[in-house]
C-alpha atoms as a PDB file:
ATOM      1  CA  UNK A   1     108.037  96.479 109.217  1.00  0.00           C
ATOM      2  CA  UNK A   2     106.028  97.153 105.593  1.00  0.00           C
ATOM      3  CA  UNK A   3     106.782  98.321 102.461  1.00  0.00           C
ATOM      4  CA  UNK A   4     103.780 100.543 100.808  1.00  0.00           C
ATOM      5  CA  UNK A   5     103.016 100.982  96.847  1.00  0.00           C
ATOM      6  CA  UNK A   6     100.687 102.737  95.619  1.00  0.00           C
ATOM      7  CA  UNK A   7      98.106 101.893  92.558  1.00  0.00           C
ATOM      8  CA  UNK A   8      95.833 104.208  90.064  1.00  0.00           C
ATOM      9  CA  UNK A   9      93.188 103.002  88.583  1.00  0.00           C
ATOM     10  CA  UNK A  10      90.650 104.663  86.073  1.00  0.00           C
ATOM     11  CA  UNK A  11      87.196 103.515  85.811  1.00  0.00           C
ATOM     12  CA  UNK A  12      83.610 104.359  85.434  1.00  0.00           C
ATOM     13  CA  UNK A  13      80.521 103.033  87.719  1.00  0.00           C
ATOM     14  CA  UNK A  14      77.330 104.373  89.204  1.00  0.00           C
ATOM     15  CA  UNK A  15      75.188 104.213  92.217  1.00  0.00           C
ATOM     16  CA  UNK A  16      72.440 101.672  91.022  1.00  0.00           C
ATOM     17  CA  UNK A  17      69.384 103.036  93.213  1.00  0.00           C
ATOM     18  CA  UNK A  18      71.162 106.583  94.874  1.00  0.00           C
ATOM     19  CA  UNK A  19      68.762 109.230  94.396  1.00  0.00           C
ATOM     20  CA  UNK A  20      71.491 111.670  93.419  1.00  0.00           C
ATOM     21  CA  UNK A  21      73.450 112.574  90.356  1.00  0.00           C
ATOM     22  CA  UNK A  22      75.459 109.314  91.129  1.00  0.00           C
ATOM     23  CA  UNK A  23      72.633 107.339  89.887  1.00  0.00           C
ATOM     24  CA  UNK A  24      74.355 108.319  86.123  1.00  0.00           C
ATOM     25  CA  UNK A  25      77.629 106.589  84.881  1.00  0.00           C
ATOM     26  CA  UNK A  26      80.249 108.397  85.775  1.00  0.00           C
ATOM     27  CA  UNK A  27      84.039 107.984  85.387  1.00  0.00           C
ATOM     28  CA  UNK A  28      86.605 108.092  88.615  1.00  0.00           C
ATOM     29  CA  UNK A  29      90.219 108.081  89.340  1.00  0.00           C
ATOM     30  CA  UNK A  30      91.248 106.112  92.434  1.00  0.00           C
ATOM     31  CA  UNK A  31      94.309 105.843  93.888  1.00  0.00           C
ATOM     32  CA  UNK A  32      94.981 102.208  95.913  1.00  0.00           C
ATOM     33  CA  UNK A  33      97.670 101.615  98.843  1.00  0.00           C
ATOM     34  CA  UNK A  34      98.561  98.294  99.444  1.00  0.00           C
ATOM     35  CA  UNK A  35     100.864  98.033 103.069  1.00  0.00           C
ATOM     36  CA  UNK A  36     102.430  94.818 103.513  1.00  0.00           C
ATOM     37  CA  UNK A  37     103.761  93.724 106.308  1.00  0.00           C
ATOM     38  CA  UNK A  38     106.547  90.953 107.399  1.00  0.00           C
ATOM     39  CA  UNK A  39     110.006  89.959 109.042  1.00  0.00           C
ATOM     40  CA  UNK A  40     112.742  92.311 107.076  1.00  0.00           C
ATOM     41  CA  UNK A  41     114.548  89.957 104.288  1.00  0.00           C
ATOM     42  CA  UNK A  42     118.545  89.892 105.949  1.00  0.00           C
ATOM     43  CA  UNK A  43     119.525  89.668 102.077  1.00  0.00           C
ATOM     44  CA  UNK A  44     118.260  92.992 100.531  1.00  0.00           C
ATOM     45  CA  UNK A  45     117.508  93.986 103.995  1.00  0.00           C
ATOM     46  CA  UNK A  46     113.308  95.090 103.251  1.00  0.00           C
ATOM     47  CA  UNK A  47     110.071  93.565 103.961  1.00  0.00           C
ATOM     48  CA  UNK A  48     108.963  93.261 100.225  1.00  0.00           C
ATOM     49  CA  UNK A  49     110.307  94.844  97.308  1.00  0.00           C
ATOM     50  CA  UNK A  50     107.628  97.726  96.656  1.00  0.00           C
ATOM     51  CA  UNK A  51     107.812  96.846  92.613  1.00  0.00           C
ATOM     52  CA  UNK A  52     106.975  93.250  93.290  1.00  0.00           C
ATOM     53  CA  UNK A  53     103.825  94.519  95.608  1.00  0.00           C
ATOM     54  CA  UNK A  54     102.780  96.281  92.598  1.00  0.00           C
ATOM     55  CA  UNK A  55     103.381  93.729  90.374  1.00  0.00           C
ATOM     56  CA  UNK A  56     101.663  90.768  92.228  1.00  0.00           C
ATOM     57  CA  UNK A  57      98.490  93.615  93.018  1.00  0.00           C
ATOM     58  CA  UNK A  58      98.598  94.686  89.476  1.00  0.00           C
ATOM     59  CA  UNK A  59      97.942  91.085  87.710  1.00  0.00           C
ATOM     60  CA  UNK A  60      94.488  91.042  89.105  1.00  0.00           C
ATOM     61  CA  UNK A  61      93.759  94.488  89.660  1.00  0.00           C
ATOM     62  CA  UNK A  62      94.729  95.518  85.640  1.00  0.00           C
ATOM     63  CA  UNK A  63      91.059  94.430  85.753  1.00  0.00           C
ATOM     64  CA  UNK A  64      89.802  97.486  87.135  1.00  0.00           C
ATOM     65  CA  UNK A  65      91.391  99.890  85.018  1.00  0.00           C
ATOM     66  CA  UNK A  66      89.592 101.911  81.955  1.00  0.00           C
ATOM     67  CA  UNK A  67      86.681  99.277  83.261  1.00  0.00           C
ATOM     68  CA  UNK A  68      83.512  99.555  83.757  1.00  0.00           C
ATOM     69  CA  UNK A  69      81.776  98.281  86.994  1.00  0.00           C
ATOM     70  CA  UNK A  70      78.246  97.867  87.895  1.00  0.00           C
ATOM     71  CA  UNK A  71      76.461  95.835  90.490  1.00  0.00           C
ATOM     72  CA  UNK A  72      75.046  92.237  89.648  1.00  0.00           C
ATOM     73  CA  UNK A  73      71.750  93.991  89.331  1.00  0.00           C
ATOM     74  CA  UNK A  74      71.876  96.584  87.908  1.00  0.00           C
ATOM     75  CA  UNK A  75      69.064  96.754  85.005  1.00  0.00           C
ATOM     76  CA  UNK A  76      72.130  98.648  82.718  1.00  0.00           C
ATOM     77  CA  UNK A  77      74.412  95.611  82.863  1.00  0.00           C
ATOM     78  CA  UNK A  78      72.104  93.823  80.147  1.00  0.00           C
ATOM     79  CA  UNK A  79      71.951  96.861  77.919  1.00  0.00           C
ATOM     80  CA  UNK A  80      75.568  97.136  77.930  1.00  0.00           C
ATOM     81  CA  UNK A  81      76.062  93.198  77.550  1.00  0.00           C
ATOM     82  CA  UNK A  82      73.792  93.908  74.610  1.00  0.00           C
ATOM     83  CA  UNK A  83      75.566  96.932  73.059  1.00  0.00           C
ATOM     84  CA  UNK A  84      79.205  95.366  73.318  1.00  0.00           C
ATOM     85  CA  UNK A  85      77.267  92.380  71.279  1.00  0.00           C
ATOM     86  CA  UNK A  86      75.716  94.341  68.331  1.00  0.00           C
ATOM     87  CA  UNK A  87      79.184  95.634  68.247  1.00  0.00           C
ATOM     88  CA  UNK A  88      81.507  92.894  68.023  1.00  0.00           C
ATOM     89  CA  UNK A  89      83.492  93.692  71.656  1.00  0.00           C
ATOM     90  CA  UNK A  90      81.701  91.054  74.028  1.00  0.00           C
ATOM     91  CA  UNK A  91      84.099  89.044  73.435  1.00  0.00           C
ATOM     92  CA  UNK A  92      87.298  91.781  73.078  1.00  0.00           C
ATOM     93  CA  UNK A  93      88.454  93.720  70.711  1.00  0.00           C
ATOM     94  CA  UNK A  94      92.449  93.336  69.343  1.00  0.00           C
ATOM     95  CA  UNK A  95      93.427  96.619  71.038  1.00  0.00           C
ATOM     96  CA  UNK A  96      92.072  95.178  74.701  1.00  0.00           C
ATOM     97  CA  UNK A  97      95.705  94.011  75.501  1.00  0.00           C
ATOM     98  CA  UNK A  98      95.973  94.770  79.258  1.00  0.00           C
ATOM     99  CA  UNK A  99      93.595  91.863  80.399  1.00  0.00           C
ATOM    100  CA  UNK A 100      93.798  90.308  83.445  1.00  0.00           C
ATOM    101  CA  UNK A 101      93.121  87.173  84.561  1.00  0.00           C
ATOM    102  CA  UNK A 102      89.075  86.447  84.626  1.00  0.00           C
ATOM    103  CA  UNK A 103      88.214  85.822  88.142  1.00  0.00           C
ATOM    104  CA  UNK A 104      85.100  85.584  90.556  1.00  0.00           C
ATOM    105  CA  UNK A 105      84.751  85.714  94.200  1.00  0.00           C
ATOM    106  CA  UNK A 106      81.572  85.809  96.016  1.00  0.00           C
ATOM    107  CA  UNK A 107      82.215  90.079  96.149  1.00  0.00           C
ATOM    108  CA  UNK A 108      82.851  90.633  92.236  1.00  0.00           C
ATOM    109  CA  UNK A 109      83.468  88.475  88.808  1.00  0.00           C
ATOM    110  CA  UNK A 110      85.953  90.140  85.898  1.00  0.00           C
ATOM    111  CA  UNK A 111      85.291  89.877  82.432  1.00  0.00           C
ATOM    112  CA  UNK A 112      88.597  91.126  81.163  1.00  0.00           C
ATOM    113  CA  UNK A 113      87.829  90.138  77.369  1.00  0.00           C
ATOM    114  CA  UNK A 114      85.040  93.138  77.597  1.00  0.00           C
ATOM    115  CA  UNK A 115      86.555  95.278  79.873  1.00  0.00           C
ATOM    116  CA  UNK A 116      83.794  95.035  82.683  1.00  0.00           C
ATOM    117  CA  UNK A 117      83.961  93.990  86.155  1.00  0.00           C
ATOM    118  CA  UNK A 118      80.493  92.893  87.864  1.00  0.00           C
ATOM    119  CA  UNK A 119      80.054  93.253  91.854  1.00  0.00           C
ATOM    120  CA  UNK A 120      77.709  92.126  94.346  1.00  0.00           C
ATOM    121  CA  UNK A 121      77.485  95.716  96.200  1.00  0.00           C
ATOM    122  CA  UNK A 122      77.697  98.905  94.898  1.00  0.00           C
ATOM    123  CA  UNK A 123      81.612 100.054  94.320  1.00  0.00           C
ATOM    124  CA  UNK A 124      82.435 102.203  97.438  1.00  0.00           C
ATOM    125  CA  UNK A 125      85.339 103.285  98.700  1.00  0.00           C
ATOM    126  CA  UNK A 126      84.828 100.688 101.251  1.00  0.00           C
ATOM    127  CA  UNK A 127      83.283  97.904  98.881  1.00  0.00           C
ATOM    128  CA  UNK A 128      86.365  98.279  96.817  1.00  0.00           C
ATOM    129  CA  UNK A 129      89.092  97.439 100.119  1.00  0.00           C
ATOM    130  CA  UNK A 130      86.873  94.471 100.218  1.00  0.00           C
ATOM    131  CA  UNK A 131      86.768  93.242  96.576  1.00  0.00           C
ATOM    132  CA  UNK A 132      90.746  94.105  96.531  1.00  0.00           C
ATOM    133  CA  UNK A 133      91.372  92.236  99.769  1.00  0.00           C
ATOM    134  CA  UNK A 134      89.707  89.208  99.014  1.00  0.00           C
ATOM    135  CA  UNK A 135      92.049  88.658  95.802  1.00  0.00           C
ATOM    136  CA  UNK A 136      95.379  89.500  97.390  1.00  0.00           C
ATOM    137  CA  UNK A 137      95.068  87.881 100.994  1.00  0.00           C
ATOM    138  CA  UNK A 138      96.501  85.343 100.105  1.00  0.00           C
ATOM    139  CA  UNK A 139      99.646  86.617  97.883  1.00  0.00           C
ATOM    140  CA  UNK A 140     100.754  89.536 100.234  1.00  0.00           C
ATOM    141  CA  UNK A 141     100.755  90.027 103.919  1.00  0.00           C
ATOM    142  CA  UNK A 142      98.336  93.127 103.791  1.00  0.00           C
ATOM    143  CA  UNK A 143      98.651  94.916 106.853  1.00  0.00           C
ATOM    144  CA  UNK A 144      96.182  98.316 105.580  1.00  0.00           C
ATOM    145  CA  UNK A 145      94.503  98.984 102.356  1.00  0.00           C
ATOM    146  CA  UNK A 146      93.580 102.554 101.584  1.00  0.00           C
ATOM    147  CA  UNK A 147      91.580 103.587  98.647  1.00  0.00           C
ATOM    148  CA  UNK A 148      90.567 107.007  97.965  1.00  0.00           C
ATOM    149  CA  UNK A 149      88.667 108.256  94.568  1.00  0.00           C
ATOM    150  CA  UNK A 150      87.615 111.731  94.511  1.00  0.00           C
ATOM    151  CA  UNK A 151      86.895 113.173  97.929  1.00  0.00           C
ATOM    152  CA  UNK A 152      86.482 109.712  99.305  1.00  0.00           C
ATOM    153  CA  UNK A 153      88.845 107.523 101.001  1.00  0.00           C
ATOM    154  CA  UNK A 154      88.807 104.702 103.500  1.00  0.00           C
ATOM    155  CA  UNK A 155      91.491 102.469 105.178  1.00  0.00           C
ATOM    156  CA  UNK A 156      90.810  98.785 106.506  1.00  0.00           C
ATOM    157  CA  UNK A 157      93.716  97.204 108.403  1.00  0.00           C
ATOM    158  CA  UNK A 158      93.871  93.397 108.543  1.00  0.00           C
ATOM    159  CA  UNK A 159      95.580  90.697 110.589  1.00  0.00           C
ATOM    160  CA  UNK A 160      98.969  89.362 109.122  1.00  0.00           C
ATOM    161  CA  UNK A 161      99.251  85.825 108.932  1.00  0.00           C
ATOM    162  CA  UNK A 162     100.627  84.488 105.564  1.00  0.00           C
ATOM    163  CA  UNK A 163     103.875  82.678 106.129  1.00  0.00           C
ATOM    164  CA  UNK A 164     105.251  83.557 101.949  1.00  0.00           C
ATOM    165  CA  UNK A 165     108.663  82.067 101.606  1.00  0.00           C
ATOM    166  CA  UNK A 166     111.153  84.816 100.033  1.00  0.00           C
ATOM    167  CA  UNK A 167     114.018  84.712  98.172  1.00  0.00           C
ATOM    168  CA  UNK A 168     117.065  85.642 100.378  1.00  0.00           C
ATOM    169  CA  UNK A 169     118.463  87.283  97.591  1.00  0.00           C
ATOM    170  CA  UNK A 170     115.351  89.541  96.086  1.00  0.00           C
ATOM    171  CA  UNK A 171     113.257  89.614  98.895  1.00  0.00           C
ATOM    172  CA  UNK A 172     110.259  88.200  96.413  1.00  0.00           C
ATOM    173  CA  UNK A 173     107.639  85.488  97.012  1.00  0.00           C
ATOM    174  CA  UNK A 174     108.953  81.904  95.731  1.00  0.00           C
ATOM    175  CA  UNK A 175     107.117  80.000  93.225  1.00  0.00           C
ATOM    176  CA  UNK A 176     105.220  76.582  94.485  1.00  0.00           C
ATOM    177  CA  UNK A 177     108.676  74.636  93.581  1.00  0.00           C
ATOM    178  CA  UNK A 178     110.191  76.917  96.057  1.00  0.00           C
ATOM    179  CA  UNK A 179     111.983  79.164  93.265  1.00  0.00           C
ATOM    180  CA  UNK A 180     112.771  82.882  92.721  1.00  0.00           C
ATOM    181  CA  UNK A 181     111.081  83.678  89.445  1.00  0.00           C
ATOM    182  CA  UNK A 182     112.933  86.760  89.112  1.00  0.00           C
ATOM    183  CA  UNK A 183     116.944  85.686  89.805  1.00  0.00           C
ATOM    184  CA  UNK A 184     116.504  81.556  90.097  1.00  0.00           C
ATOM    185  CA  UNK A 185     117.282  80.940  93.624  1.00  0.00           C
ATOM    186  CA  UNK A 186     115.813  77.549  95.244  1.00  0.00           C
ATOM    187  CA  UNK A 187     115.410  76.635  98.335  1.00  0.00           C
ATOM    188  CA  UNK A 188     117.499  73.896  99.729  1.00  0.00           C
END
C-alpha cells in the first residue's frame, strides 16, 4: 500500500549554458509527490501518516523554498556570493527563519543561512527526483517521486527496502531509542 503527500516549493534557477531564454534567472513553482510505500500499520490501520511524510520531506527540503539554485559552476554563483557579502546576508539575515538543516551530497550542498542551494547538474525536473531522493532514501520507503514545475514533470519509481520501525499507535517512524516522538510509545 502507500500513502502520497504532496510538496510546493518556490524557487528561482537558470540553465547555466542553454542557449534559450532559460539561460536568465528565472523564478518557478514546483509541486513534489513523495509515494511511500510499506506493510499497513494494524494500529491506525495506514502505511504512513501523510502529515508525517510531509513533515520528515519538509525538514530538508524547506531548503529549496524562496531559494535560489545554481550549478557548482556557474560563473553567477561568485557574483551572488559576493553581493549577499557587500550586503550583510552571507551569513543570514534575522528574518531567514525557515532554515533547514545545511547538508551536502555528492548531487547538491544547502546553504540555508543564505538561502541558496548549489548542485552538481543543472536543476531539471529530473535532476531534482535525484537531489530529493538521495536525502530521503533513507527516512521513507519512496516507492515514486514526481516533480512537475511549469509544463514539466517527471516520475522516477524506486525499489522499497527500508525496514523503519513504526509506532503501533501513530503509524510514525521511531526514534534511534526505539520511541514515538509524537505520543511516547517504546518498543518492548
Amino acid at each position: 500500500m502507500r500513502s502520497i503527500t504532496k510538496l510546493d516549493l518556490q524557487y528561482a534557477h537558470r540553465f547555466y549554458g542553454f542557449k534559450g531564454e532559460a539561460q536568465y534567472l528565472h523564478g518557478h513553482t514546483g509541486v513534489l509527490t513523495i509515494e511511500v510505500e510499506d506493510t499497513v500499520e494494524p494500529g491506525v490501520n495506514m502505511v504512513f501518516p501523510c502529515n508525517e511524510i510531509q513533515k520528515t520531506a519538509w525538514e530538508v527540503l524547506k531548503n529549496f523554498d524562496h531559494a535560489l539554485i545554481l550549478r557548482e559552476d556557474d560563473p553567477l554563483l561568485p557574483a551572488v556570493l559576493k553581493v549577499y557579502e557587500e550586503q550583510g546576508i552571507r551569513g543570514g539575515a534575522p528574518q531567514n527563519q525557515m532554515k533547514g538543516p545545511a547538508f551536502k551530497t555528492e548531487l547538491a550542498t544547502a546553504y540555508p543561512e543564505c538561502r541558496l542551494v548549489v548542485t552538481k547538474e543543472t536543476l531539471t525536473v529530473e535532476g531534482m527526483i535525484k537531489i530529493v531522493y538521495d536525502l530521503l532514501k533513507d527516512k521513507l520507503n519512496i516507492a515514486k517521486i514526481t516533480f512537475t514545475s511549469g509544463v514539466n514533470a517527471a516520475s522516477a519509481e524506486f525499489e522499497t527496502h527500508n525496514n523503519i520501525d513504526r509506532c503501533p499507535l501513530c503509524g510514525i517512524a521511531l526514534n534511534e531509542n526505539g520511541v514515538c516522538p509524537k505520543c511516547g510509545y517504546k518498543k518492548p
